[in-house]
PDB file of N, CA and C in Angstrom:
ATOM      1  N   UNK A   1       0.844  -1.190   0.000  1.00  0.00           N
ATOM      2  CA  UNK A   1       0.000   0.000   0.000  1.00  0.00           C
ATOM      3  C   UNK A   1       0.882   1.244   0.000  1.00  0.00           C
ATOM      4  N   UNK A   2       0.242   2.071  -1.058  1.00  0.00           N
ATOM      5  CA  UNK A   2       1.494   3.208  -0.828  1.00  0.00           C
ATOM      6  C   UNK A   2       0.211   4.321  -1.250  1.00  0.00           C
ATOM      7  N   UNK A   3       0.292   5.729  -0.326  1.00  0.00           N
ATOM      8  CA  UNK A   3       0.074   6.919  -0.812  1.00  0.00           C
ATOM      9  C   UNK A   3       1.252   8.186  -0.610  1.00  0.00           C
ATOM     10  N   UNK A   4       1.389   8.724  -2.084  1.00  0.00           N
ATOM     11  CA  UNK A   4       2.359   9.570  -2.233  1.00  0.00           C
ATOM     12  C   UNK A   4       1.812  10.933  -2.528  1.00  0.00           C
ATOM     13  N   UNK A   5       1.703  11.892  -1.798  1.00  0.00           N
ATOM     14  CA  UNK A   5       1.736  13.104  -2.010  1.00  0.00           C
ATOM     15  C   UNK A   5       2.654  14.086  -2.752  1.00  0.00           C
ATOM     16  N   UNK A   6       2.361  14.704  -3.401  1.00  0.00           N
ATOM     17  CA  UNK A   6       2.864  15.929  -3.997  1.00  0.00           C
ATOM     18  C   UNK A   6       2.392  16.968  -4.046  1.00  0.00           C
ATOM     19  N   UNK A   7       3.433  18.182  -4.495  1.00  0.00           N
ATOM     20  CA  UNK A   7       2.686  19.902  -5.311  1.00  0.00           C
ATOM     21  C   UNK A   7       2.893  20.905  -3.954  1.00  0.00           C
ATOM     22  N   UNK A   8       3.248  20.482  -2.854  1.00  0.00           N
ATOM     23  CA  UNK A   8       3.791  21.013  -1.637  1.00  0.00           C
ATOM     24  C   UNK A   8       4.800  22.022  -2.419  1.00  0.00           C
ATOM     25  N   UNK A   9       5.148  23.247  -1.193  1.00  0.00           N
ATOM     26  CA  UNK A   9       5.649  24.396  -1.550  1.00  0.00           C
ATOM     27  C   UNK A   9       5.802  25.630  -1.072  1.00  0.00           C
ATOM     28  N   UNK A  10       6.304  26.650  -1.597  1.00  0.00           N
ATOM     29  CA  UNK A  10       6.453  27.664  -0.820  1.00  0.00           C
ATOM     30  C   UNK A  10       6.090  28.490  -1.461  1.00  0.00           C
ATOM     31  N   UNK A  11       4.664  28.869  -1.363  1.00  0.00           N
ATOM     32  CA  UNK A  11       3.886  29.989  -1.537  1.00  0.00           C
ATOM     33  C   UNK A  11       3.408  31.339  -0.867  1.00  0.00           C
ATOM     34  N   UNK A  12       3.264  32.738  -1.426  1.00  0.00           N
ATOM     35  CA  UNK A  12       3.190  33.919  -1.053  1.00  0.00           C
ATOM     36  C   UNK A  12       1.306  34.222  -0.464  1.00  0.00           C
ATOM     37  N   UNK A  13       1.020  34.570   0.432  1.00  0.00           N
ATOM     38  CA  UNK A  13       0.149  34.659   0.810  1.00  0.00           C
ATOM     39  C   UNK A  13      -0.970  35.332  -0.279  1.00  0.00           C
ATOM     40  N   UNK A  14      -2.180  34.949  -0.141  1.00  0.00           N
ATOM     41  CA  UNK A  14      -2.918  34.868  -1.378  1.00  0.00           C
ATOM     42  C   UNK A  14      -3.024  33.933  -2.431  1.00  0.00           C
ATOM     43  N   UNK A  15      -2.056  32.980  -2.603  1.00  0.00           N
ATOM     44  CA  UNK A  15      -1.146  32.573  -3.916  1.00  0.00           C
ATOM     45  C   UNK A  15      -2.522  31.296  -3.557  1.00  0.00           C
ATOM     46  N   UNK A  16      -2.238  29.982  -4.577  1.00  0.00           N
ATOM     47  CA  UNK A  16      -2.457  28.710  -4.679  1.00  0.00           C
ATOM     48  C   UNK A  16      -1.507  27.936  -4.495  1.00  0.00           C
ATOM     49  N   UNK A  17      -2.294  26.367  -4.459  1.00  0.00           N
ATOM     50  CA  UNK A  17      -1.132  25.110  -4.984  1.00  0.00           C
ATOM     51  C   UNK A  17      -2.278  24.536  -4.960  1.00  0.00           C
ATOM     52  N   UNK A  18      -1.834  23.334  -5.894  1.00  0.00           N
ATOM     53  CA  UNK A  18      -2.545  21.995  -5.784  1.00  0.00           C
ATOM     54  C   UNK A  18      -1.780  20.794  -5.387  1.00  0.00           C
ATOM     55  N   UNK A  19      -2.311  19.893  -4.364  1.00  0.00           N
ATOM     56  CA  UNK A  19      -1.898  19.004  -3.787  1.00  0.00           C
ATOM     57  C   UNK A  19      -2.758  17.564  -4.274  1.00  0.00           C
ATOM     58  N   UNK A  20      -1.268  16.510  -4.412  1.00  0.00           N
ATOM     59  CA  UNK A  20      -2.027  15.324  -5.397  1.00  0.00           C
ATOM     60  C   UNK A  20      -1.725  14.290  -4.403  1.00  0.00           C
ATOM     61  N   UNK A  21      -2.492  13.228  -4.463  1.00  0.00           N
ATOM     62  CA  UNK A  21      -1.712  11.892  -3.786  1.00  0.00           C
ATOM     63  C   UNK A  21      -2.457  10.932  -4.359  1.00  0.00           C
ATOM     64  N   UNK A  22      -1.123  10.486  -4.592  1.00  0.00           N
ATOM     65  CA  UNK A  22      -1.246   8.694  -5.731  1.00  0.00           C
ATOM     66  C   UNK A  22      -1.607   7.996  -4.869  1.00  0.00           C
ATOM     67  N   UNK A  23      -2.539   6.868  -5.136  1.00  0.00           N
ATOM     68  CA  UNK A  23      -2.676   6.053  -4.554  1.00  0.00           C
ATOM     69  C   UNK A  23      -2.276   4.485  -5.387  1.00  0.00           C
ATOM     70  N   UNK A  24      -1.524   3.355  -4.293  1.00  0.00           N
ATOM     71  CA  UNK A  24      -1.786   2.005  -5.112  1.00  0.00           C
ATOM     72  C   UNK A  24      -1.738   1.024  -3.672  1.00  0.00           C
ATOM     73  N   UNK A  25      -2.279  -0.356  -4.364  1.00  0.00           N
ATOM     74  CA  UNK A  25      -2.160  -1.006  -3.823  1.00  0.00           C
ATOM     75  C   UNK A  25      -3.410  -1.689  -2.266  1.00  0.00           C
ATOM     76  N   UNK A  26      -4.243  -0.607  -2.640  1.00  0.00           N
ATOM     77  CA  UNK A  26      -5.746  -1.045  -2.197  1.00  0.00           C
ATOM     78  C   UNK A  26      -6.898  -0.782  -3.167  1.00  0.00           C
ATOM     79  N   UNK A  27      -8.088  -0.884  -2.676  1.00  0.00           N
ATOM     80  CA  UNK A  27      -9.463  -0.505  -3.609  1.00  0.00           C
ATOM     81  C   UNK A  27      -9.648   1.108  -3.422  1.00  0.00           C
ATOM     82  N   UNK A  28      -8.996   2.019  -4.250  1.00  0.00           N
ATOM     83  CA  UNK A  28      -9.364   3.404  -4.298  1.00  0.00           C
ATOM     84  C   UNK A  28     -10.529   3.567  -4.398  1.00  0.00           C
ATOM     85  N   UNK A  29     -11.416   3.219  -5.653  1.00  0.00           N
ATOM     86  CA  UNK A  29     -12.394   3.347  -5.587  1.00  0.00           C
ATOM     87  C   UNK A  29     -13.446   3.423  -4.551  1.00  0.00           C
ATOM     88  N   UNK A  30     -13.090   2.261  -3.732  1.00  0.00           N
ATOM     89  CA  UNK A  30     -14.094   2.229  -2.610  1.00  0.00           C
ATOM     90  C   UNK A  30     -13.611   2.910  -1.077  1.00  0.00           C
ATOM     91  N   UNK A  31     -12.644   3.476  -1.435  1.00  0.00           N
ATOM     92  CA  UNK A  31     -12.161   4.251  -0.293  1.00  0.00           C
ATOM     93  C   UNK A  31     -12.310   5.795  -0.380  1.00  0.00           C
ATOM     94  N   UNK A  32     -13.106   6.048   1.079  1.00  0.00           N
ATOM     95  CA  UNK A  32     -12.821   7.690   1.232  1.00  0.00           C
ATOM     96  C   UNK A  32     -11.561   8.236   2.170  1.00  0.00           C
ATOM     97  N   UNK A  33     -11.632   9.388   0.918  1.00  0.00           N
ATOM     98  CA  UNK A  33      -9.898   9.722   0.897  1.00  0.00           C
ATOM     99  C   UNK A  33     -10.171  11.314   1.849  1.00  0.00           C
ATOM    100  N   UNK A  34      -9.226  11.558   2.448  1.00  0.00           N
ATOM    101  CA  UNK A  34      -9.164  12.689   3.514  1.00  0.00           C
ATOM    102  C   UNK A  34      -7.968  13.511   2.753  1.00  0.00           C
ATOM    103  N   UNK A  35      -8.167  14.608   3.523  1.00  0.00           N
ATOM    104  CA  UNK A  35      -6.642  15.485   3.686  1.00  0.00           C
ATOM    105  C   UNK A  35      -6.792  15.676   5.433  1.00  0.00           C
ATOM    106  N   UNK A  36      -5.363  15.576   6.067  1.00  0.00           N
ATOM    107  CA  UNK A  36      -5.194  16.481   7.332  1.00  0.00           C
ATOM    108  C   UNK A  36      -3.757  16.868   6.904  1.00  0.00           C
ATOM    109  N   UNK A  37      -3.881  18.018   8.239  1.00  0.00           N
ATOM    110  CA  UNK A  37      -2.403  18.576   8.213  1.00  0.00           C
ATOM    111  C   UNK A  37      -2.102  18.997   9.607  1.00  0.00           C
ATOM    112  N   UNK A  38      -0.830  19.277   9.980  1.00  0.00           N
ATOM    113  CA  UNK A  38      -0.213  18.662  11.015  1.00  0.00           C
ATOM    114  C   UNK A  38       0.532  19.943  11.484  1.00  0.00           C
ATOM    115  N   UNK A  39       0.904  21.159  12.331  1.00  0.00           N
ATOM    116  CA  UNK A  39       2.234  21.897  12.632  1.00  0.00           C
ATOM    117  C   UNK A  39       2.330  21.225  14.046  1.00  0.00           C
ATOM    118  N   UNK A  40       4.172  21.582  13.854  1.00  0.00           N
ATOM    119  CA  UNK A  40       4.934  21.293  15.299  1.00  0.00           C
ATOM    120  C   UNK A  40       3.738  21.555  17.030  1.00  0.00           C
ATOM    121  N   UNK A  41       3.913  20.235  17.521  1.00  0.00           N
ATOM    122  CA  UNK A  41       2.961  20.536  18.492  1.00  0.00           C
ATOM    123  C   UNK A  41       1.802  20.726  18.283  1.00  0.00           C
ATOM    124  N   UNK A  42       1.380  20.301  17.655  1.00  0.00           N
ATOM    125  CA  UNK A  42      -0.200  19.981  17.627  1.00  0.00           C
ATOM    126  C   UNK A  42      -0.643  19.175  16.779  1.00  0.00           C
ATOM    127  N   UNK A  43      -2.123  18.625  17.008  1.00  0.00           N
ATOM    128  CA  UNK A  43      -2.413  17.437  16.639  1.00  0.00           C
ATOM    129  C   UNK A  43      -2.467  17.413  15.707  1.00  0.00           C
ATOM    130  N   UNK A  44      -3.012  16.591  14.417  1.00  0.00           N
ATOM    131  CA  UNK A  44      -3.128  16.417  12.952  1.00  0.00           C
ATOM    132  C   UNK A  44      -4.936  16.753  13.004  1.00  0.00           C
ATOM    133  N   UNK A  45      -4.802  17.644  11.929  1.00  0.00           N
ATOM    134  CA  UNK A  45      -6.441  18.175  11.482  1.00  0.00           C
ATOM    135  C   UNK A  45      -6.487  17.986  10.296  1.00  0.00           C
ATOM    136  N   UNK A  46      -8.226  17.561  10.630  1.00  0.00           N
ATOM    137  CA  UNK A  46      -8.977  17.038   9.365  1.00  0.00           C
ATOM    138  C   UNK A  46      -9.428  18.175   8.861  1.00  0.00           C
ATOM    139  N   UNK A  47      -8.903  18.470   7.118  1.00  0.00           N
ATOM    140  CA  UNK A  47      -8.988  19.866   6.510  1.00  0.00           C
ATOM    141  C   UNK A  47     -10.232  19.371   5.164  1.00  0.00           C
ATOM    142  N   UNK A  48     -10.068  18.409   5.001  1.00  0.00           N
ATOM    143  CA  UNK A  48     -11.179  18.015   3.856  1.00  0.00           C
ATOM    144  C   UNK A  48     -11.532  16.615   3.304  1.00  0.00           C
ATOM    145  N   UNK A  49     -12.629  16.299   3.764  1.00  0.00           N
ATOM    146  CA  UNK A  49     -13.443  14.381   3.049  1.00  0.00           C
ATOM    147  C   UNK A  49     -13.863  14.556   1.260  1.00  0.00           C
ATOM    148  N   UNK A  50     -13.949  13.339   0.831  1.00  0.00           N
ATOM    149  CA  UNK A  50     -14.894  13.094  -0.077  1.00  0.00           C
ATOM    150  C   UNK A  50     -14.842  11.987  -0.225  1.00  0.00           C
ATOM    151  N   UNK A  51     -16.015  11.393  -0.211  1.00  0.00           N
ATOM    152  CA  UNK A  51     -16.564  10.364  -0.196  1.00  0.00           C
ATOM    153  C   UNK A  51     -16.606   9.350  -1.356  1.00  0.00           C
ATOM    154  N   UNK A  52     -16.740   7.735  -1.346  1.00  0.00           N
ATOM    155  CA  UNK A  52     -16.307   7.613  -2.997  1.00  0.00           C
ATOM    156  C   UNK A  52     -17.262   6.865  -3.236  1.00  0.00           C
ATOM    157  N   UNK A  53     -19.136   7.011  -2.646  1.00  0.00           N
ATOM    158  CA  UNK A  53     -19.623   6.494  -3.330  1.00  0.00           C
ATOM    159  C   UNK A  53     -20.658   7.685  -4.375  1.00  0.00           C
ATOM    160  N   UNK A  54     -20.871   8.551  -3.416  1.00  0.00           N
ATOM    161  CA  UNK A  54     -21.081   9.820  -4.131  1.00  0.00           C
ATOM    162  C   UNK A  54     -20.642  11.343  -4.409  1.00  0.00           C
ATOM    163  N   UNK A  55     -19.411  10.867  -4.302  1.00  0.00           N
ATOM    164  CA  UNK A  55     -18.112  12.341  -3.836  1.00  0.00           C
ATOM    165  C   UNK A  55     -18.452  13.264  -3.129  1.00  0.00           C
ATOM    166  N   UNK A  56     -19.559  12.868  -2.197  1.00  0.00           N
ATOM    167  CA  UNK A  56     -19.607  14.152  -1.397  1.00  0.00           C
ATOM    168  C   UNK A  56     -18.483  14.607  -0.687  1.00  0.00           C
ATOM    169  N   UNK A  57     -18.411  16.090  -0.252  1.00  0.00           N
ATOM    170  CA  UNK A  57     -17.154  16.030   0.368  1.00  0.00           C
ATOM    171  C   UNK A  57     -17.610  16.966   1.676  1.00  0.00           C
ATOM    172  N   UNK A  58     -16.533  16.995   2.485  1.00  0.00           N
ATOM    173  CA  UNK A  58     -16.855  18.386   3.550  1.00  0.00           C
ATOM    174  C   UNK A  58     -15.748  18.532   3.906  1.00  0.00           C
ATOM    175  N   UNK A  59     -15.860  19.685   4.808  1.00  0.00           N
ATOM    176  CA  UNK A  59     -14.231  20.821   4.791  1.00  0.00           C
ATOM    177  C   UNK A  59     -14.610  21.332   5.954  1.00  0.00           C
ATOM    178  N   UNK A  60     -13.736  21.264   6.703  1.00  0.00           N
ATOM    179  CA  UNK A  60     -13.136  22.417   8.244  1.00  0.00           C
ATOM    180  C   UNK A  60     -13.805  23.673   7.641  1.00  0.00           C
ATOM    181  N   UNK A  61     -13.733  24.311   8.666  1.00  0.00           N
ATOM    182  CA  UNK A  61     -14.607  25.722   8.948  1.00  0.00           C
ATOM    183  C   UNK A  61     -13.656  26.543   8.173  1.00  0.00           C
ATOM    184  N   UNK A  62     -12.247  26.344   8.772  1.00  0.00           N
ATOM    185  CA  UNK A  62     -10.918  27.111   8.727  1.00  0.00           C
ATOM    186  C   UNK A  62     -10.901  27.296   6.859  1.00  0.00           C
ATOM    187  N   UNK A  63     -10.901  26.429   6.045  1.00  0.00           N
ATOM    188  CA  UNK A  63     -10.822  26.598   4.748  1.00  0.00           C
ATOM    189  C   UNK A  63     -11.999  26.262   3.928  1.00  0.00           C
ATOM    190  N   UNK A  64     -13.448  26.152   3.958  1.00  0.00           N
ATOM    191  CA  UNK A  64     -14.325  26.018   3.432  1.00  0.00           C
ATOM    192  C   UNK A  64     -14.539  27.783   2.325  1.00  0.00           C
ATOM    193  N   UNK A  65     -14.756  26.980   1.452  1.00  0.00           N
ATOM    194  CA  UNK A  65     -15.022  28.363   0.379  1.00  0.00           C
ATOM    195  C   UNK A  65     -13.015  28.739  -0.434  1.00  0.00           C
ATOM    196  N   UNK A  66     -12.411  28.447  -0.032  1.00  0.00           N
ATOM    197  CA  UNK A  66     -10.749  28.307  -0.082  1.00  0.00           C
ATOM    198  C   UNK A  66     -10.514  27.125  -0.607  1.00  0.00           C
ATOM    199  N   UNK A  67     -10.564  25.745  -0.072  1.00  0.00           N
ATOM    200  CA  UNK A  67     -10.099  24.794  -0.318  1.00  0.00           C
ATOM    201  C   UNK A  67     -10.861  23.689  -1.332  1.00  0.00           C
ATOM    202  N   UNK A  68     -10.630  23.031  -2.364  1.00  0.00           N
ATOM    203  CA  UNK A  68     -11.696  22.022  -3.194  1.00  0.00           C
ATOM    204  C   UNK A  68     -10.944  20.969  -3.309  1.00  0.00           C
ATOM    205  N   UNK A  69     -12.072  19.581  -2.990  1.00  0.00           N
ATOM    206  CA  UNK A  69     -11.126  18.301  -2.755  1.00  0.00           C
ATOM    207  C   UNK A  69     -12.007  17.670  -4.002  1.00  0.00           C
ATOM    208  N   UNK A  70     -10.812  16.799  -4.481  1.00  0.00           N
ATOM    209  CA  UNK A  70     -11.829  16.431  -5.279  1.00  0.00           C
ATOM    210  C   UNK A  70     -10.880  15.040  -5.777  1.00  0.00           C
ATOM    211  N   UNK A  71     -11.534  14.095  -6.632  1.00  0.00           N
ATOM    212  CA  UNK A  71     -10.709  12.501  -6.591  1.00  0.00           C
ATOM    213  C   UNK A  71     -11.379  12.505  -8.607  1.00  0.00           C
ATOM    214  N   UNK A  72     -10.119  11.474  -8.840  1.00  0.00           N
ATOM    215  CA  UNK A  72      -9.898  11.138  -9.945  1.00  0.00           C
ATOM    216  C   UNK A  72      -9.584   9.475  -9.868  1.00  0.00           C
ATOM    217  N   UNK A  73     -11.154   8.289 -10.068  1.00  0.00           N
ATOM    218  CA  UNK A  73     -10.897   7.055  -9.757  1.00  0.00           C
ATOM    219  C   UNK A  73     -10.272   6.056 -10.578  1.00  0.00           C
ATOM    220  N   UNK A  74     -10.058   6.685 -11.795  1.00  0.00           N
ATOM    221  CA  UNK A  74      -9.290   6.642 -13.156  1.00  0.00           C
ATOM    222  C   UNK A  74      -7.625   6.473 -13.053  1.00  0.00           C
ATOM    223  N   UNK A  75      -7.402   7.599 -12.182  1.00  0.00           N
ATOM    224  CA  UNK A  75      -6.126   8.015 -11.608  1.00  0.00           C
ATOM    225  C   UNK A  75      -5.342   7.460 -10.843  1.00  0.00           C
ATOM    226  N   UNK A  76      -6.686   6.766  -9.597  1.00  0.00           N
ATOM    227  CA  UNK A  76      -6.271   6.755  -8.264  1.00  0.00           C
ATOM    228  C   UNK A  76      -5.513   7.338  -7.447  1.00  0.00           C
ATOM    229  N   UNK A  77      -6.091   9.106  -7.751  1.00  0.00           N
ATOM    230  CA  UNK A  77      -5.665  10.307  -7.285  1.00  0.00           C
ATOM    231  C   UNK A  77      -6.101  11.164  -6.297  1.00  0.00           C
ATOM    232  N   UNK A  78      -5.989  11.763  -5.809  1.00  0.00           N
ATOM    233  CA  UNK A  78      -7.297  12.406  -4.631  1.00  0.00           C
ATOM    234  C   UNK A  78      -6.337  13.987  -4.759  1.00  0.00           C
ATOM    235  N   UNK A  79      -6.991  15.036  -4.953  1.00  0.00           N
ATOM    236  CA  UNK A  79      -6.032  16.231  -5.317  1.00  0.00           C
ATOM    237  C   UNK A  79      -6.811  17.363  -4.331  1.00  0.00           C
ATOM    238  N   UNK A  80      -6.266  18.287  -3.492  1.00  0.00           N
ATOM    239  CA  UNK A  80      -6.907  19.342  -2.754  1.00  0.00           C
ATOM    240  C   UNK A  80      -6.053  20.441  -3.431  1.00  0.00           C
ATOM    241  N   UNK A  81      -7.078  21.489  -4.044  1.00  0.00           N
ATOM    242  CA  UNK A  81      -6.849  22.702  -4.175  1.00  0.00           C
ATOM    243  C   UNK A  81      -6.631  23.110  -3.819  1.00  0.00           C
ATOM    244  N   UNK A  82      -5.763  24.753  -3.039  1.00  0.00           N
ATOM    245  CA  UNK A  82      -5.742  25.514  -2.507  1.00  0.00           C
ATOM    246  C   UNK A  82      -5.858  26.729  -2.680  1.00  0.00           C
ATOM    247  N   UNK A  83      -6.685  27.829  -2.924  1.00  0.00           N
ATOM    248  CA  UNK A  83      -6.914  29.148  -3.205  1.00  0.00           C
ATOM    249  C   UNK A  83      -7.055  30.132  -2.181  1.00  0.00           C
ATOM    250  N   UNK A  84      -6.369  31.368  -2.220  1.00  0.00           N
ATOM    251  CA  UNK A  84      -6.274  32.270  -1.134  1.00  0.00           C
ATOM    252  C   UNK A  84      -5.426  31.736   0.164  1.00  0.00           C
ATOM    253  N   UNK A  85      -4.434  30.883  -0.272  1.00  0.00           N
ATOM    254  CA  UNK A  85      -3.773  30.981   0.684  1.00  0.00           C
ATOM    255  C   UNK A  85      -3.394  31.536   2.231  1.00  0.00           C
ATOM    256  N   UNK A  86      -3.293  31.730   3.190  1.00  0.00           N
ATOM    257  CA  UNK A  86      -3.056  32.219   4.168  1.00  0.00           C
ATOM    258  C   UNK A  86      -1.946  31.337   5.164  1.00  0.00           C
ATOM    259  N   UNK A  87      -1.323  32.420   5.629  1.00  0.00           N
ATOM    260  CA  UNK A  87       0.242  32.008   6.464  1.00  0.00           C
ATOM    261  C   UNK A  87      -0.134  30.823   7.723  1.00  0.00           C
ATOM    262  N   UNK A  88      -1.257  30.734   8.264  1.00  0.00           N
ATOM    263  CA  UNK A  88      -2.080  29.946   9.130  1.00  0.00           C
ATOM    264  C   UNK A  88      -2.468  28.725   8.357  1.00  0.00           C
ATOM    265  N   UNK A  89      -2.185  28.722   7.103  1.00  0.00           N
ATOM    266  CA  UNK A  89      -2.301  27.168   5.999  1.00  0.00           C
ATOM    267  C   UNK A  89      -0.814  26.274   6.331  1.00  0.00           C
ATOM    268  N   UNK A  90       0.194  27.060   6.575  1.00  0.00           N
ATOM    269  CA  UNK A  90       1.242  26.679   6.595  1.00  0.00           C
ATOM    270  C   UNK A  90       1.435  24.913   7.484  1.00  0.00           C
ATOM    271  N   UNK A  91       1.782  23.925   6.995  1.00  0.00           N
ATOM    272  CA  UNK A  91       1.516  23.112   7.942  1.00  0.00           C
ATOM    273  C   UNK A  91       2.503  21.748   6.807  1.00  0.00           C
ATOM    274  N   UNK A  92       2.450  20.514   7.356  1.00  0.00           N
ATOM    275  CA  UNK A  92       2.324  19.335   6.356  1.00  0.00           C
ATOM    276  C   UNK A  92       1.132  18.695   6.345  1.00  0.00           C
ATOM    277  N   UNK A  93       0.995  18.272   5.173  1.00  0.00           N
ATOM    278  CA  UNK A  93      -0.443  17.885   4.489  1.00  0.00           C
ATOM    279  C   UNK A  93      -0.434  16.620   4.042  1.00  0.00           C
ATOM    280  N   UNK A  94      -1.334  15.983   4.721  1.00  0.00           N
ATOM    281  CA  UNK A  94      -1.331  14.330   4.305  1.00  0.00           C
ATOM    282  C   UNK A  94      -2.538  13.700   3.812  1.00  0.00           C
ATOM    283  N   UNK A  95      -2.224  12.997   2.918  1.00  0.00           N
ATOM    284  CA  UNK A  95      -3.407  11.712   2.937  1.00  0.00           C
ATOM    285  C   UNK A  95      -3.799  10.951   3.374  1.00  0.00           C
ATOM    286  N   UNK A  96      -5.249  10.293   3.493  1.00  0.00           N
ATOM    287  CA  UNK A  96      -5.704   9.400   4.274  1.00  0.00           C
ATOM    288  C   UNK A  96      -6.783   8.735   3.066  1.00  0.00           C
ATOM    289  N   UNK A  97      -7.145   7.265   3.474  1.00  0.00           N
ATOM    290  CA  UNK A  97      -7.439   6.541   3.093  1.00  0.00           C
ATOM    291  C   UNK A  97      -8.350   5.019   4.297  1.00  0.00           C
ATOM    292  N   UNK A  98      -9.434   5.360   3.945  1.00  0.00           N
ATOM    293  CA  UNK A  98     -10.573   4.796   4.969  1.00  0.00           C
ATOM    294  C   UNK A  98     -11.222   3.771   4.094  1.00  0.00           C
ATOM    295  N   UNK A  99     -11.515   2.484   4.452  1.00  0.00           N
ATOM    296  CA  UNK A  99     -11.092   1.856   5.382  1.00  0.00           C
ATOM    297  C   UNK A  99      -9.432   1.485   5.048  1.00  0.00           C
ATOM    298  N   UNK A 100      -8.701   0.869   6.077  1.00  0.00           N
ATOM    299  CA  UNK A 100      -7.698   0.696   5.968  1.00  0.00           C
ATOM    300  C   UNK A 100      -6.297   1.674   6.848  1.00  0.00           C
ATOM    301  N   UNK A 101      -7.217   2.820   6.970  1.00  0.00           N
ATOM    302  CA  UNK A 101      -6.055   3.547   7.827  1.00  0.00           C
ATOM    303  C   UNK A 101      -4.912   3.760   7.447  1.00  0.00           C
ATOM    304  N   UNK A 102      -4.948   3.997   5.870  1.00  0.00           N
ATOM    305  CA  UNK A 102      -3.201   4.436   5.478  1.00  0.00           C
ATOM    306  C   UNK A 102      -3.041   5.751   4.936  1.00  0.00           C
ATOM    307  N   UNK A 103      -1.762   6.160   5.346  1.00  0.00           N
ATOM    308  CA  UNK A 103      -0.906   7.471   5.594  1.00  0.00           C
ATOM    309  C   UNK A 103      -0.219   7.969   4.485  1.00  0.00           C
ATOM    310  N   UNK A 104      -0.449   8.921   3.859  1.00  0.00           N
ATOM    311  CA  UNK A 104       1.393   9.020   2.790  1.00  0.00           C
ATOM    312  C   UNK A 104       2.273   9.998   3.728  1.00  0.00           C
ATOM    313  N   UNK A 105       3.281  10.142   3.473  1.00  0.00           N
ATOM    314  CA  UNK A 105       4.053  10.318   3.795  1.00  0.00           C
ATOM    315  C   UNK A 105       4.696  12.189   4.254  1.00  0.00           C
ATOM    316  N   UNK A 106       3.913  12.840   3.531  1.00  0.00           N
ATOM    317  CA  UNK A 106       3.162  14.336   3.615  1.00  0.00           C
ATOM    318  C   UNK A 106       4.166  15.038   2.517  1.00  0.00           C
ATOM    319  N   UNK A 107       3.247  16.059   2.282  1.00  0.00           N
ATOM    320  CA  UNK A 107       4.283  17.317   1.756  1.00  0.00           C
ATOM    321  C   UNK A 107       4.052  18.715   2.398  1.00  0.00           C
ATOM    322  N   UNK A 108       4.757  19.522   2.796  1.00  0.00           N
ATOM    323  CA  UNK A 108       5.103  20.534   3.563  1.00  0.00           C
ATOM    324  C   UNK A 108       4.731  21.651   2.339  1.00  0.00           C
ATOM    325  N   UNK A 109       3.259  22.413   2.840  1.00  0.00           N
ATOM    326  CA  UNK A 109       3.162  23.447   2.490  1.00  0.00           C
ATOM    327  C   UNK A 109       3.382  25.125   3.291  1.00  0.00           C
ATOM    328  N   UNK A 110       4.025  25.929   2.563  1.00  0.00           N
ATOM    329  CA  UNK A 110       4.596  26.944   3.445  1.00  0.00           C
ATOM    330  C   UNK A 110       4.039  27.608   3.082  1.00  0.00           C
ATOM    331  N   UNK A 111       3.149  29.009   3.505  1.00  0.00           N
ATOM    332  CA  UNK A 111       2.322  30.148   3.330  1.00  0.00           C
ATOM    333  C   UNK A 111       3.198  31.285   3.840  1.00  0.00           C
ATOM    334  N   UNK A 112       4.563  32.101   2.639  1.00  0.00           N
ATOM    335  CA  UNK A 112       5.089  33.296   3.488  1.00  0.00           C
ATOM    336  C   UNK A 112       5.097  34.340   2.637  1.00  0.00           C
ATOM    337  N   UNK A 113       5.689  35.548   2.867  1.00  0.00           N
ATOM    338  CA  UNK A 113       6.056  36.502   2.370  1.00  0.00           C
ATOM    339  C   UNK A 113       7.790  36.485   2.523  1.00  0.00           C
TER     340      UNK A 113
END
C-alpha cells in the first residue's frame, strides 16, 4: 500500500497550490480519501473528506469556500486545491485513506512573504 503526495511548496500569501496523492495497492475506488495537516505541536487536522460512493465532500470551517477536494478514480488520485492561501495554511499535508487507515508520507506546504 502506498500513498504519495505531492505539489507542496512555498507559496506567497494569497497565492495557490494543488496538492495530489497517488494512490496504489488497495481498492481506491471504494475508499474515502481525507486530507489532514499537522504543525509542530499539535495534533493532525482534518482539513477536507470526499466520499467515494457519491463524492460528497466536507471541509473544516478554517478553509471552506478556499479549499476544493476532489478525486480522480481513473487516476487513483485524490487532489486538494488551494486558493487564497493564508500564512495559518502553513503546515504538512497528508493523505488518508478509509477503510484501511493508510498514511502518505506528507508534503510541507509553506504560506510566506
Amino acid at each position: 500500500v502506498q500513498l504519495v503526495e505531492s505539489g507542496g511548496g512555498l507559496v506567497q500569501p494569497g497565492g495557490s497550490l494543488r496538492l495530489s496523492c497517488k494512490a496504489s495497492g488497495f481498492t481506491f475506488s471504494r475508499s474515502v480519501m481525507s486530507w489532514y495537516r499537522q504543525t509542530p505541536g499539535k495534533e493532525r487536522e482534518l482539513v477536507a473528506t470526499i466520499s467515494w460512493r457519491t463524492g460528497t465532500t466536507n471541509y473544516a470551517d478554517s478553509v471552506k469556500g478556499r479549499f476544493t477536494i476532489s478525486r480522480d478514480n481513473t487516476k487513483n488520485t485524490v487532489y486538494l486545491q488551494m486558493n487564497s492561501l493564508k500564512p495559518e495554511d502553513t503546515a504538512v499535508y497528508y493523505c488518508n485513506a478509509v477503510p484501511g487507515g493508510y498514511w502518505g508520507q506528507g508534503t510541507q506546504v509553506t504560506v510566506s512573504s
